[in-house]
Protein backbone atom coordinates (compact mmCIF):
# COMPACT_ATOMS: atom_id res chain seq x y z
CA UNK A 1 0.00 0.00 0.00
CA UNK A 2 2.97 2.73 0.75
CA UNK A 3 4.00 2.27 -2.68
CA UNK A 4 0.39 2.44 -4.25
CA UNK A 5 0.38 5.73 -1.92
CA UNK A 6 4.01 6.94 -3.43
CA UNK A 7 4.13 6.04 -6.64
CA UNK A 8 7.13 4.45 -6.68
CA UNK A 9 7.74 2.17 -9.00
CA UNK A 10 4.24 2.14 -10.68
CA UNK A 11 2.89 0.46 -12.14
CA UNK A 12 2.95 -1.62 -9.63
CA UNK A 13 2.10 -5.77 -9.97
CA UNK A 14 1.26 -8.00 -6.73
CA UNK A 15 0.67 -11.55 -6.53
CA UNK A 16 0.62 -14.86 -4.82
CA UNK A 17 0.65 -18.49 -6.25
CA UNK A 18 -2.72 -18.73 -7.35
CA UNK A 19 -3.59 -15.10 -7.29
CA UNK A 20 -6.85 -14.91 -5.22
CA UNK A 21 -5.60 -15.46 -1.59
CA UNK A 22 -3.43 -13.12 -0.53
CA UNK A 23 -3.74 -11.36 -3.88
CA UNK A 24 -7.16 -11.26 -3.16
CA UNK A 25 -6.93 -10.02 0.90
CA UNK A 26 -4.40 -7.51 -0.49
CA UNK A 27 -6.55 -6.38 -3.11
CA UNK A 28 -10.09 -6.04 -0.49
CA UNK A 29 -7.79 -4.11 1.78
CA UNK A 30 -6.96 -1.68 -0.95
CA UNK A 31 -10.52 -1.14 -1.80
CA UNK A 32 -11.68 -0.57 1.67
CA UNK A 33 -8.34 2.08 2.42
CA UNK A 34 -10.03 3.83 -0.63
CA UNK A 35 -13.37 4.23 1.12
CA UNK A 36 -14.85 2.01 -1.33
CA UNK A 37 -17.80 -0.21 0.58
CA UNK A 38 -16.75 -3.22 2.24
CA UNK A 39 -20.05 -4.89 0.02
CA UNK A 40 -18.17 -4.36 -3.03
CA UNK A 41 -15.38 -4.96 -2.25
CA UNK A 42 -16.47 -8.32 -0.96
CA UNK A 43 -18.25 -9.00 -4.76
CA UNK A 44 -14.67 -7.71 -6.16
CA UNK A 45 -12.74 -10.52 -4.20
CA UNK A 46 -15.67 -13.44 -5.20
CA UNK A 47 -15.63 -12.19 -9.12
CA UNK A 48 -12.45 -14.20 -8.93
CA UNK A 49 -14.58 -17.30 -9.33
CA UNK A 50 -15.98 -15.99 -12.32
CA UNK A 51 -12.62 -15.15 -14.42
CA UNK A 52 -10.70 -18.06 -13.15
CA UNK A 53 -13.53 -20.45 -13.62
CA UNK A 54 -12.65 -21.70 -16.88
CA UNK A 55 -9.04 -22.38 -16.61
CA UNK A 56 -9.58 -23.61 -13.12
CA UNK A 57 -11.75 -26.46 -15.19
CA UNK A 58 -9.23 -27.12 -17.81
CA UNK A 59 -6.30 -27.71 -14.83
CA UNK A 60 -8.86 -30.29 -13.33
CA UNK A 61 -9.11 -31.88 -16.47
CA UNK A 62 -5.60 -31.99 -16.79
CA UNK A 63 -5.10 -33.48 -13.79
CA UNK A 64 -7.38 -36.10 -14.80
CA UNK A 65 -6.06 -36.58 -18.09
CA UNK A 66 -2.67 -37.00 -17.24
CA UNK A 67 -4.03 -39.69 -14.40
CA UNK A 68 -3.13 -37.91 -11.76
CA UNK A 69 -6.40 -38.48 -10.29
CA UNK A 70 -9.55 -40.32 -11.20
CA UNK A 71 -11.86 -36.96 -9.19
CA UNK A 72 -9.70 -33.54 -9.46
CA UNK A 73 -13.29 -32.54 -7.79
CA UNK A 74 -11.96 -32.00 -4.13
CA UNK A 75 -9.57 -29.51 -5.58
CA UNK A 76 -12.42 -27.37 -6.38
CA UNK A 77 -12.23 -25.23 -2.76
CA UNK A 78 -8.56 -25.08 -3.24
CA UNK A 79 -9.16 -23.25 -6.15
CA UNK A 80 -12.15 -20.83 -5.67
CA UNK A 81 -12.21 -18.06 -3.31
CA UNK A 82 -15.75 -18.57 -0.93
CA UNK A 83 -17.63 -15.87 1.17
CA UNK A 84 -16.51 -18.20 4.10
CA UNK A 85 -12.89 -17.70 3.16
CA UNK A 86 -13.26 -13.81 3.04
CA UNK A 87 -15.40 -13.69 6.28
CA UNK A 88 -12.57 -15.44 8.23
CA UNK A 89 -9.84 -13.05 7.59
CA UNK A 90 -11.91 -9.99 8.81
CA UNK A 91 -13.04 -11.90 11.91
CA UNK A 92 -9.22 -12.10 12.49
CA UNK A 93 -8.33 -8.56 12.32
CA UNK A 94 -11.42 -7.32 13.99
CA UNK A 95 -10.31 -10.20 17.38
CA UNK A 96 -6.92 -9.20 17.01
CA UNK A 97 -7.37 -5.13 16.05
CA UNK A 98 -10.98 -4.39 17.09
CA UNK A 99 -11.74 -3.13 13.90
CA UNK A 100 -10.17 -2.36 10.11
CA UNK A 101 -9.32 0.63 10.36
CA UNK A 102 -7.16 0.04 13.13
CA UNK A 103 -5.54 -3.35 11.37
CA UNK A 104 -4.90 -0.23 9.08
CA UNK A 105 -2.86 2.01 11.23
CA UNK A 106 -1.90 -0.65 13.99
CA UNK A 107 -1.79 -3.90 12.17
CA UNK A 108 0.13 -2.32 9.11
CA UNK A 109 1.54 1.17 10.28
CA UNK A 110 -0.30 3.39 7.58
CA UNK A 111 -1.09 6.80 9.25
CA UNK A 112 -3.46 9.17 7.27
CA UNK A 113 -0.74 10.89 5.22
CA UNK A 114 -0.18 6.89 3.27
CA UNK A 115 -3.94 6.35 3.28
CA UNK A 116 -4.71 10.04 1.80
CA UNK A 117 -1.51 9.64 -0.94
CA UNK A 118 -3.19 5.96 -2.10
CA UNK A 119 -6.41 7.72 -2.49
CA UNK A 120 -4.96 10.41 -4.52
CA UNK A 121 -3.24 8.35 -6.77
CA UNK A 122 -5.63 5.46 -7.04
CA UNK A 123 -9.23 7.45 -7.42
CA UNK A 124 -9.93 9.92 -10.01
């Protein structure tokens, strides 16, 4: 986020192995920081399901065609993002930080000056 907010190095690129976990939790927290409501950001992280749906099928039936398995079925939650996944990672921050916004300032250290240069840069 304090390089979103500084514009070093933009464009910037973030990712994780499958790019909707922490990809995804990164990319929620980003939305909320720029005021945008936690409801859409929540249908922004689940969308996921919709663009990686088709090559999530194809790796399943690679799986299967190569014979590494007779059901690549139980891979299915390993490779969607679920409401249930989302909910548990708020539920975290909110035990741990009481809410968001602190997880913002406490939890990662961004005072208003880092929040207010991300929404500069990211909103029009």
């Amino acid at each position: 986020m304090r390089a979103l907010a500084s514009g070093d190095g933009l464009p910037l690129l973030y990712h994780c192995t499958s790019g909707k976990d922490r990809t995804g939790w990164a990319a929620y927290l980003v939305l909320l920081a720029l005021g945008v409501p936690e409801a859409t950001a929540r249908e922004d992280y689940l969308a996921s399901n919709t663009f990686r749906a088709a090559a999530d099928a194809r790796t399943r039936e690679g799986l299967k065609a190569a014979g590494m398995t007779e059901n690549p079925d139980p891979l299915i939650p390993l490779r969607e993002v679920r409401a249930e996944y989302l909910d548990a990672a708020p539920a975290e921050v909110r035990k741990g930080y009481g809410c968001l916004r602190a997880h913002f300032t406490d939890g990662l250290g961004l005072d208003s000056r880092t929040v207010d240069g991300l929404r500069e840069r990211m909103l029009l």
